[in-house]
Structures are given as C-alpha cells and as structure tokens.
N, C-alpha and C. Protein backbone atom coordinates (compact mmCIF):
# COMPACT_ATOMS: atom_id res chain seq x y z
N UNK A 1 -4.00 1.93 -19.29
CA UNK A 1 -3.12 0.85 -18.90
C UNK A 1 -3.95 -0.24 -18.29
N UNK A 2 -3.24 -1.26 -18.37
CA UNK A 2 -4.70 -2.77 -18.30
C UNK A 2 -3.93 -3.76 -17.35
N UNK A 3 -2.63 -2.51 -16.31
CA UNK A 3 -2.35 -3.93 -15.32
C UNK A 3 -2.64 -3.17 -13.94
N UNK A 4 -2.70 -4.40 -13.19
CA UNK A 4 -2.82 -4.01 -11.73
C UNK A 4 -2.08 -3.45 -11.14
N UNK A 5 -2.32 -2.39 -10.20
CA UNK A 5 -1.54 -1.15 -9.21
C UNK A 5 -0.63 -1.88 -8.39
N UNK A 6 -1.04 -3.09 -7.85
CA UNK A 6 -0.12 -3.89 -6.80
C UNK A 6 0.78 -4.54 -7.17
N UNK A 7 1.32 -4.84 -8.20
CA UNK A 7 1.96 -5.70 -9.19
C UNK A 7 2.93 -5.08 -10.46
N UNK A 8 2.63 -3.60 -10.11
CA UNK A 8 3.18 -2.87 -11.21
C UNK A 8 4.60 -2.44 -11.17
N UNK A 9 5.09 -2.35 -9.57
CA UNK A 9 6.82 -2.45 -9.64
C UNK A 9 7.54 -3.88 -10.02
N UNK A 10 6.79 -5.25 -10.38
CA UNK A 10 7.20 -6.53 -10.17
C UNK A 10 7.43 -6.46 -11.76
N UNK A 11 6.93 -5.41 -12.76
CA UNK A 11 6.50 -6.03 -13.75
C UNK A 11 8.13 -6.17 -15.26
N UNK A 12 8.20 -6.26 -16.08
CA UNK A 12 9.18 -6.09 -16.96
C UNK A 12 9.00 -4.98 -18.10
N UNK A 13 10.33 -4.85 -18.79
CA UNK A 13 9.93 -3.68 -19.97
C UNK A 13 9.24 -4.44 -20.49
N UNK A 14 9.59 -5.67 -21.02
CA UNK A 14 8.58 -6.12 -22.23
C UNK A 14 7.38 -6.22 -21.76
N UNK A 15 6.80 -6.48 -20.35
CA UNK A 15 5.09 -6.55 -19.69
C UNK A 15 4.91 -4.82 -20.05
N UNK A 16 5.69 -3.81 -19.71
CA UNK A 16 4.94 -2.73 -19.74
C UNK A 16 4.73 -2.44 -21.52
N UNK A 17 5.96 -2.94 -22.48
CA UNK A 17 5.74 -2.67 -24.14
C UNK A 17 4.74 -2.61 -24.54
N UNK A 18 3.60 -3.59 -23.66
CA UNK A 18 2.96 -4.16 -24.56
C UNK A 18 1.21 -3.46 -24.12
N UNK A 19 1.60 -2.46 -23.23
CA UNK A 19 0.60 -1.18 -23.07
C UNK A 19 1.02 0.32 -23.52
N UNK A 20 2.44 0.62 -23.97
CA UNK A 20 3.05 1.67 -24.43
C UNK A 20 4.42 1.33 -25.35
N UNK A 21 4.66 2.66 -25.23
CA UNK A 21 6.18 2.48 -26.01
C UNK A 21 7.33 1.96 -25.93
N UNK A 22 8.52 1.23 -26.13
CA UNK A 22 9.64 0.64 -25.63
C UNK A 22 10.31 1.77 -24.67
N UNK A 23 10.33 3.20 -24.94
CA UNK A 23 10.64 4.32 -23.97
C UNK A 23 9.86 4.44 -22.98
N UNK A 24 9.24 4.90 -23.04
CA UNK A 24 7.90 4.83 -21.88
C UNK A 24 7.93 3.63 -21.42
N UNK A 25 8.51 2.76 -21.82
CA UNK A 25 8.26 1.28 -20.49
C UNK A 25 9.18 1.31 -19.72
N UNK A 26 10.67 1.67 -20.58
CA UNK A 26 11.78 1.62 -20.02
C UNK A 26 12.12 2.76 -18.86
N UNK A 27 11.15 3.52 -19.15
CA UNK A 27 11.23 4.99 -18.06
C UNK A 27 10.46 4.73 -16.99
N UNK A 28 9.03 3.75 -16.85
CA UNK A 28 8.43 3.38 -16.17
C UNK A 28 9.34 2.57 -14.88
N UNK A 29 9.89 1.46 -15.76
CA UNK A 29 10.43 0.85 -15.33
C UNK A 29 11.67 1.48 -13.93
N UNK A 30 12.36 2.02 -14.97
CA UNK A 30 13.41 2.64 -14.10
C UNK A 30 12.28 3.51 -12.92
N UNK A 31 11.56 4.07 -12.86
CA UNK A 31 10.94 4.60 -12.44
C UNK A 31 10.24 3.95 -11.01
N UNK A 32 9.90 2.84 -11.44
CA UNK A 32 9.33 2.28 -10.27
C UNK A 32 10.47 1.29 -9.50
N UNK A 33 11.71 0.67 -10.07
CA UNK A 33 12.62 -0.10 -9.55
C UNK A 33 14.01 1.02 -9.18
N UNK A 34 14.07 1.89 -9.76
CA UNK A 34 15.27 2.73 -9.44
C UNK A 34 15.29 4.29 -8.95
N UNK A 35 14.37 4.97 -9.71
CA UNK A 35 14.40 6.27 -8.84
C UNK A 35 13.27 6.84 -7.60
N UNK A 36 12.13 5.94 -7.90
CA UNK A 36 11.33 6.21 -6.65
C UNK A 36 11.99 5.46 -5.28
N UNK A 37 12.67 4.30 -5.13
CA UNK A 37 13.05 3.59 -4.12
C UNK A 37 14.63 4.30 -3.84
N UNK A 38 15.51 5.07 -4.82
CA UNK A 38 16.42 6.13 -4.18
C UNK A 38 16.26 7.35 -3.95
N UNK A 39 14.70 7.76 -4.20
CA UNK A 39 14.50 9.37 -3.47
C UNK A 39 14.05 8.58 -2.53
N UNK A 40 13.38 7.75 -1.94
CA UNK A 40 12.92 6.82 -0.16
C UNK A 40 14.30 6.87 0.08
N UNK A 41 14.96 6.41 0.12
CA UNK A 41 16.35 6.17 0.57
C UNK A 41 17.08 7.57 1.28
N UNK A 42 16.74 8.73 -0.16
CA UNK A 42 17.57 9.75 -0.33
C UNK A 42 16.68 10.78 0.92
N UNK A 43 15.59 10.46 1.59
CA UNK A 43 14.60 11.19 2.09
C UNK A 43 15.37 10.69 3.69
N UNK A 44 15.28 9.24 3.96
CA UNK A 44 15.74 8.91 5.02
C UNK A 44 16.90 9.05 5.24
N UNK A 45 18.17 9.31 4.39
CA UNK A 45 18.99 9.49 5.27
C UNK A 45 19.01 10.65 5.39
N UNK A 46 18.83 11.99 4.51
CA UNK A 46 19.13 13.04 5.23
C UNK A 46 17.98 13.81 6.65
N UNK A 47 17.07 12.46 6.56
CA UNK A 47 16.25 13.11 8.00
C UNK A 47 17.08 12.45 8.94
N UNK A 48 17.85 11.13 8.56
CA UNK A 48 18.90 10.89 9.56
C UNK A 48 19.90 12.16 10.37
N UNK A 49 20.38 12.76 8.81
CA UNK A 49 21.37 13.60 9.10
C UNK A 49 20.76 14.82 9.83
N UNK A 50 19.80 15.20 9.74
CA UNK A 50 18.62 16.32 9.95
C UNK A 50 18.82 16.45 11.67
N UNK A 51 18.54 15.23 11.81
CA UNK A 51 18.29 14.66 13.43
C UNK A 51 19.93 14.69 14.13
N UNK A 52 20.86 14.33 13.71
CA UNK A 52 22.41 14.11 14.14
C UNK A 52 22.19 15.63 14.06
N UNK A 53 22.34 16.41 13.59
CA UNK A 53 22.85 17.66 13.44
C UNK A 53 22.18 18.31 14.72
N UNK A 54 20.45 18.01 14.68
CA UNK A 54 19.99 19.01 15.84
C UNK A 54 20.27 18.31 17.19
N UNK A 55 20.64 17.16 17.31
CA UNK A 55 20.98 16.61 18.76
C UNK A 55 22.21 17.24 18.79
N UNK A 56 23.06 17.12 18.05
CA UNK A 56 24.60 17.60 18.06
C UNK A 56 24.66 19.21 18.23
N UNK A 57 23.65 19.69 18.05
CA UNK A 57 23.85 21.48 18.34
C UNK A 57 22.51 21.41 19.08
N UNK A 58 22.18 20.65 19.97
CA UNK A 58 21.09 20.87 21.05
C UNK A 58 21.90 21.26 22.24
N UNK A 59 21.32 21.99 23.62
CA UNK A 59 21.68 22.28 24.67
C UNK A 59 21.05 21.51 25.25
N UNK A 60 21.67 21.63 26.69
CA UNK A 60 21.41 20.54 27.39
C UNK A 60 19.79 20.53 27.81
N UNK A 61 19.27 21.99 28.28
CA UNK A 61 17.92 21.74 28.49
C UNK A 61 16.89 20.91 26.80
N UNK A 62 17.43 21.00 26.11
CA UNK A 62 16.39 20.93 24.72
C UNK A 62 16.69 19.27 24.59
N UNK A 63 18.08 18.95 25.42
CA UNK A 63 17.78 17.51 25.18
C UNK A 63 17.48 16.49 26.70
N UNK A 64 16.74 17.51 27.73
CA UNK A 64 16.10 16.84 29.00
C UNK A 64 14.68 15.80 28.70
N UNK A 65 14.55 15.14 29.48
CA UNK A 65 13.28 14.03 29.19
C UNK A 65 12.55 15.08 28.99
N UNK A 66 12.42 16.11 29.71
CA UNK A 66 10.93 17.30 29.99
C UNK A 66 11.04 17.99 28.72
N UNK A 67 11.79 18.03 27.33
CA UNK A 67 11.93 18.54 26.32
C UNK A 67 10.92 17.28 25.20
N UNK A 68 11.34 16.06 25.52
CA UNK A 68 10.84 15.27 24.63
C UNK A 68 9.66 14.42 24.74
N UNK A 69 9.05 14.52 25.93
CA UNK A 69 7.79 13.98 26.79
C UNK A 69 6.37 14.58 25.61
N UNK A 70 6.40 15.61 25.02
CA UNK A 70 5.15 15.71 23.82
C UNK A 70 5.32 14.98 22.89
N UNK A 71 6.44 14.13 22.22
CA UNK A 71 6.97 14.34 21.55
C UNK A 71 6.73 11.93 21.70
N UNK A 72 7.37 11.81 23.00
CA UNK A 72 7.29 10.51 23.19
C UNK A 72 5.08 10.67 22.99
N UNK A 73 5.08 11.08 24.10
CA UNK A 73 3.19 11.07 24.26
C UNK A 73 2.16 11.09 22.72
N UNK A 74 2.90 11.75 21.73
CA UNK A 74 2.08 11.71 21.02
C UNK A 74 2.56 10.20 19.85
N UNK A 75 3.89 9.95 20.27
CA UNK A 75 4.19 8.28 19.47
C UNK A 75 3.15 7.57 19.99
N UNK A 76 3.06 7.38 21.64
CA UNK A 76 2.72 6.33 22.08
C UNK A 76 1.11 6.46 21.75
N UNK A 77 0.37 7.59 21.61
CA UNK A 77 -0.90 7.53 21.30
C UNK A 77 -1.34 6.88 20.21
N UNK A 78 -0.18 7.59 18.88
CA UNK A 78 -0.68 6.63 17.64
C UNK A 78 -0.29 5.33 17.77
N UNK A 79 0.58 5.09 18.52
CA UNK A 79 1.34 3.14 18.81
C UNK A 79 -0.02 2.72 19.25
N UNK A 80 -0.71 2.96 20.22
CA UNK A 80 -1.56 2.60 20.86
C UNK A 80 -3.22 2.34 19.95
N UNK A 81 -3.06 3.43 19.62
CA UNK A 81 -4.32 3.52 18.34
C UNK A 81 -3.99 2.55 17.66
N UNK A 82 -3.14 2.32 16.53
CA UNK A 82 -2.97 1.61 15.82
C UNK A 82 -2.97 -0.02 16.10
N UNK A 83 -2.94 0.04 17.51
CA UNK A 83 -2.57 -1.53 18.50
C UNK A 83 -4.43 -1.89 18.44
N UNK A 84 -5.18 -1.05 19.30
CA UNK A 84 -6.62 -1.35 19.17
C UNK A 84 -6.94 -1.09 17.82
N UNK A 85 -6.84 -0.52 16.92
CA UNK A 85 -7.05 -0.86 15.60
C UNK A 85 -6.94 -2.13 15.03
N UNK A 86 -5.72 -2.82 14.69
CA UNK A 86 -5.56 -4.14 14.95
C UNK A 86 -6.05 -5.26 15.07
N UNK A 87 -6.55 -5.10 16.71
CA UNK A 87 -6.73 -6.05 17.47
C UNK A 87 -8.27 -6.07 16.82
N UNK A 88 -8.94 -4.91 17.02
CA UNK A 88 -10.36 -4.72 16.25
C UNK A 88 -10.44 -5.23 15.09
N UNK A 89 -9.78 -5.22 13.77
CA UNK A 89 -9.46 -5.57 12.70
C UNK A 89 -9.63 -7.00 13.08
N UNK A 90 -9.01 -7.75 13.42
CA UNK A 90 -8.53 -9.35 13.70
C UNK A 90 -9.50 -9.42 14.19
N UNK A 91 -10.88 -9.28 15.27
CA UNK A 91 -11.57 -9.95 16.08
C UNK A 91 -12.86 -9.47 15.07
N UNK A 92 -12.90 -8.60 13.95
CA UNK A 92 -13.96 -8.29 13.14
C UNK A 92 -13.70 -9.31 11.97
N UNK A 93 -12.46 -9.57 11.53
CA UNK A 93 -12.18 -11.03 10.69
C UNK A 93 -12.66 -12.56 11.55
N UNK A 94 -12.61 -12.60 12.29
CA UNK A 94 -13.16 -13.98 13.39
C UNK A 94 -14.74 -13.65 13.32
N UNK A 95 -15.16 -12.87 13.51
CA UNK A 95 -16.63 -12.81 13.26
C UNK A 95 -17.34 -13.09 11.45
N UNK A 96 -17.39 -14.18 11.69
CA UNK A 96 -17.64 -14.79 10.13
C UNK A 96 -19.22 -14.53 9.76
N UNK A 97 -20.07 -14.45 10.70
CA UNK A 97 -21.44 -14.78 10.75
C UNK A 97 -22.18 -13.34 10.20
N UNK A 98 -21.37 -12.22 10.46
CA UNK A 98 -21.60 -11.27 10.12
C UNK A 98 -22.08 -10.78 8.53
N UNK A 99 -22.59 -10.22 8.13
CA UNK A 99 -23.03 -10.28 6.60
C UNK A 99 -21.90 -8.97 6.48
N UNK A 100 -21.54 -9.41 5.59
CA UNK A 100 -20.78 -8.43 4.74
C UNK A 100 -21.36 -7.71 3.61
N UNK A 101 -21.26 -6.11 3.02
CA UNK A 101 -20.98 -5.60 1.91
C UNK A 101 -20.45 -5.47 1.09
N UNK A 102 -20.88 -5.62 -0.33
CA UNK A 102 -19.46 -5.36 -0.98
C UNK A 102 -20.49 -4.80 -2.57
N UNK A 103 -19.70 -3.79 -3.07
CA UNK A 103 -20.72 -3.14 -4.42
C UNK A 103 -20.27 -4.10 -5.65
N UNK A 104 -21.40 -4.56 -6.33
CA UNK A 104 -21.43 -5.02 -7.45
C UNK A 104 -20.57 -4.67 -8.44
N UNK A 105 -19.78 -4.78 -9.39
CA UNK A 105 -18.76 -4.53 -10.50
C UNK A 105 -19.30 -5.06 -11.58
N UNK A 106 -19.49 -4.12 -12.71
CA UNK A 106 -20.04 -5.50 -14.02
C UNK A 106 -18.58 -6.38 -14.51
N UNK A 107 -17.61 -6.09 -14.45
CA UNK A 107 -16.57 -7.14 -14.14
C UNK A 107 -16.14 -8.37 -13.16
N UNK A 108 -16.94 -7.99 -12.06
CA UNK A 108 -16.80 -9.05 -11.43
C UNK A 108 -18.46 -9.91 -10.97
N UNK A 109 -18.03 -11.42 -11.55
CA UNK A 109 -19.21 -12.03 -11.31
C UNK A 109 -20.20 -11.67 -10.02
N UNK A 110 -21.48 -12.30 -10.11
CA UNK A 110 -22.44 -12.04 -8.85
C UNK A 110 -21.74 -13.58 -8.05
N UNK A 111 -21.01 -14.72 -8.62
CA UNK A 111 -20.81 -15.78 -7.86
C UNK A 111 -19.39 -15.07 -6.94
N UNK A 112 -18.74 -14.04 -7.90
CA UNK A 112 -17.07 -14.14 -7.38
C UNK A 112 -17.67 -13.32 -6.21
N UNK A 113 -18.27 -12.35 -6.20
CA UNK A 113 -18.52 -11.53 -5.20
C UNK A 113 -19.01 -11.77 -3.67
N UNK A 114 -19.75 -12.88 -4.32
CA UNK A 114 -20.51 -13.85 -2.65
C UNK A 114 -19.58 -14.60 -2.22
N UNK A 115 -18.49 -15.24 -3.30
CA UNK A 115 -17.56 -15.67 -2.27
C UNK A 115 -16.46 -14.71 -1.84
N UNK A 116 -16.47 -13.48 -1.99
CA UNK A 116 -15.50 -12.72 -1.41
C UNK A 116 -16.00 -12.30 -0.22
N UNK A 117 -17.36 -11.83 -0.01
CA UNK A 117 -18.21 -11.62 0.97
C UNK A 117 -18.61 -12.71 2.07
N UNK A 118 -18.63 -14.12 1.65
CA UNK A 118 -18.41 -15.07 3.05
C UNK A 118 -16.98 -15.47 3.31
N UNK A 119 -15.53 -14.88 2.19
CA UNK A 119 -14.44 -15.31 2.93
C UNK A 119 -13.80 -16.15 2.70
N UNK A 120 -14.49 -16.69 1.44
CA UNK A 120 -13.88 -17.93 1.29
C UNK A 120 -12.81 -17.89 0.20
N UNK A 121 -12.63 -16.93 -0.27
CA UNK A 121 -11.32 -16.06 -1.19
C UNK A 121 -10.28 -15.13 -0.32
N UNK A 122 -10.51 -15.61 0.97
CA UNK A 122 -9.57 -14.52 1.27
C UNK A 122 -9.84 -13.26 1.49
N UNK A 123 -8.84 -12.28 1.52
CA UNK A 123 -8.58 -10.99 1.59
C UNK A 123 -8.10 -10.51 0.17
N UNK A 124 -7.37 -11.08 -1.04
CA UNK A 124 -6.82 -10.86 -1.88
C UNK A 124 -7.58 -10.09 -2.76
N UNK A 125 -7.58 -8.98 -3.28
CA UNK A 125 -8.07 -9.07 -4.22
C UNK A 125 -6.85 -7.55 -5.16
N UNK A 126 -7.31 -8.03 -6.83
CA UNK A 126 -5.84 -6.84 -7.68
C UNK A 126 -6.75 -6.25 -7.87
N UNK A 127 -6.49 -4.42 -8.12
CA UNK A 127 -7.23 -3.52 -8.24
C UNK A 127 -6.39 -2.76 -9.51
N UNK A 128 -7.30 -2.69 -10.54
CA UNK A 128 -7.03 -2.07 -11.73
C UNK A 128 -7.39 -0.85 -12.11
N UNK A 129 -6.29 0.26 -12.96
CA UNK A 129 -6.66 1.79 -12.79
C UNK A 129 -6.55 1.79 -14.26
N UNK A 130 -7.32 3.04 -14.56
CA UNK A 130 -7.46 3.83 -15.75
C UNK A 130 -5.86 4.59 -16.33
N UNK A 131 -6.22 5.24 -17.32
CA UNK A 131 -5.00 6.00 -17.96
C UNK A 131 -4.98 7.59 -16.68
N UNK A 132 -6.10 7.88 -16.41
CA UNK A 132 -6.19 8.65 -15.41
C UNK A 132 -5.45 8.93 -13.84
N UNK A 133 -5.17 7.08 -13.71
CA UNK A 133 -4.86 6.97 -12.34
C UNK A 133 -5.94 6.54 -11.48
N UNK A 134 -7.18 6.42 -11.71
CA UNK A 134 -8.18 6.22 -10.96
C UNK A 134 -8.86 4.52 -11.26
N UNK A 135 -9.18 4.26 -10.13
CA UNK A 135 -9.31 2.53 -9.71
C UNK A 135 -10.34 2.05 -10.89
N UNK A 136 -10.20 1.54 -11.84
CA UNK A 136 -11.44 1.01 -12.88
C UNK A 136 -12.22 -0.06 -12.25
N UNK A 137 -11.87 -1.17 -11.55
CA UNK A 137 -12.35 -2.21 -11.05
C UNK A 137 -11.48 -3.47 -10.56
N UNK A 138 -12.27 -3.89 -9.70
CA UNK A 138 -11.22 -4.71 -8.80
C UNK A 138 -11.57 -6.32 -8.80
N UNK A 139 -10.89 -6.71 -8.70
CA UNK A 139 -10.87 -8.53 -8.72
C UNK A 139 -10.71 -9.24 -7.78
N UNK A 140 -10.95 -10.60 -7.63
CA UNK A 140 -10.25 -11.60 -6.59
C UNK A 140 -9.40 -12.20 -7.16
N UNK A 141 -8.44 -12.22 -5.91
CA UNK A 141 -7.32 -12.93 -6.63
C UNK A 141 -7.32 -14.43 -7.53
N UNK A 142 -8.26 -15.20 -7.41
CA UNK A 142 -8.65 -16.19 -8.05
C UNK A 142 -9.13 -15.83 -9.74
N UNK A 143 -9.67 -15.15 -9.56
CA UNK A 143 -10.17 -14.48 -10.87
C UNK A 143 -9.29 -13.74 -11.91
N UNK A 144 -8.35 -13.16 -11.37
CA UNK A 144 -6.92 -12.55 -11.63
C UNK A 144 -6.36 -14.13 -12.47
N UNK A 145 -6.28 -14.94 -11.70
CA UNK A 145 -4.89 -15.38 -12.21
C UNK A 145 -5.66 -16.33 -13.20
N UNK A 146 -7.31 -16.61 -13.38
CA UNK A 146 -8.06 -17.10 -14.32
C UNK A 146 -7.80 -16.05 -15.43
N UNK A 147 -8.20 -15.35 -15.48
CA UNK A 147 -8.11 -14.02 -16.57
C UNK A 147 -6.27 -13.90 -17.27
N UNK A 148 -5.60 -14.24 -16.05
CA UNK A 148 -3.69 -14.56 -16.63
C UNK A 148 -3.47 -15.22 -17.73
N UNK A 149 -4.49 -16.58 -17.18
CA UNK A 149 -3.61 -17.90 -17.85
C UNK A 149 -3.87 -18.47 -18.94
C-alpha cells in the first residue's frame, strides 16, 4: 500500500481502489470510519458502566478517601511526569542551536533532510508503511504534498 499511516482514516473508497479491490477498500473503509471508532465508543461506555456498578455495590469503607489515595497518587505521578515531559519537550524545541540527528532515507533528499534538521519544515512529517505494516520511509510534509500534486 503506497499511502500514508496518518491520513489513512481521511481517505475515500475510490483513494483506497486504486491500491486494492473495490471490496477491500470498501471494508477498509468501513473499517477505519465505522467499526474501529464504535468498538472506542463500545469500550468506554461499558468501563463507564463497569465503574457505576462497582461504586453502586461498594461499601462504605471501599469508598473512603483512605481506599482511593493509591489510586489518586499514582494519576498524579503520571499527570506530573507527563507535565515535565512537556515542558522539557517545548524548552528542547526553543533550543535551535543544538545540532540535530536525523538518518538518511534514499527517498528523502540530502537538502529535505537539513532542512528538517535546522527546523525550518517544522515538525510535520507523513510516514509511509509496507504491505507488512512496517514504516517504509518517511517524508516532510513539504515534500508530501510536492510528490501529491
């Protein structure tokens, strides 16, 4: 398959036809717009219901602060992690001066790559997979929509 992973629920039967079969697109399709986004659905509410049920047949000790204090402590750790994560993230993007890495692709130019590496493309980039499922090679988004049009 020859389209990008990030872009692949946006796409149409006739965009998928034209890497497979009119069935196989149409199953795709449904697939990524209708039954993966109602088993998410179908997952959350019955952990809704999951949760009503055990508060509703909890006793009173199982629903004291001193029951749910591991329970808050270990939210607030990952809240917290994820907060200095973040903040690290954002103040490692402000540091421009820094040399960046990034591995060569024989798909993607030696010019596209230096400008992905000083920044001047952004963050964007579409990442393309095999029949396997596995990442073939990745682009900037500039390059993407050159290769589109």
């Amino acid at each position: 398959m020859n389209f990008p992973i990030i872009d692949v629920s946006k796409q149409s039967v006739a965009q998928f036809a034209t890497e497979c079969s009119k069935g196989r697109a149409m199953r795709t399709v449904a697939w990524y717009r209708v039954v993966r986004p109602a088993l998410v659905l179908c997952m959350w509410v019955l952990a809704a219901v999951y949760i009503r049920w055990c508060l509703a047949n909890a006793s009173p000790e199982e629903l004291s602060l001193d029951a749910f204090m591991p329970g808050i402590t270990g939210i607030a750790a990952v809240a917290a992690a994820m907060t200095v994560w973040t903040i690290g993230r954002q103040m490692d993007a402000i540091n421009t001066h820094r040399a960046r890495r990034m591995p060569v692709s024989d798909d993607v130019s030696l010019d596209a790559t230096r400008e992905i590496a000083v920044g001047n493309a952004g963050r964007c980039l579409v990442a393309y997979h095999d029949d396997d499922g596995a990442v073939s090679h990745v682009v900037s988004m500039p390059e993407f929509e050159r290769q589109t049009a």
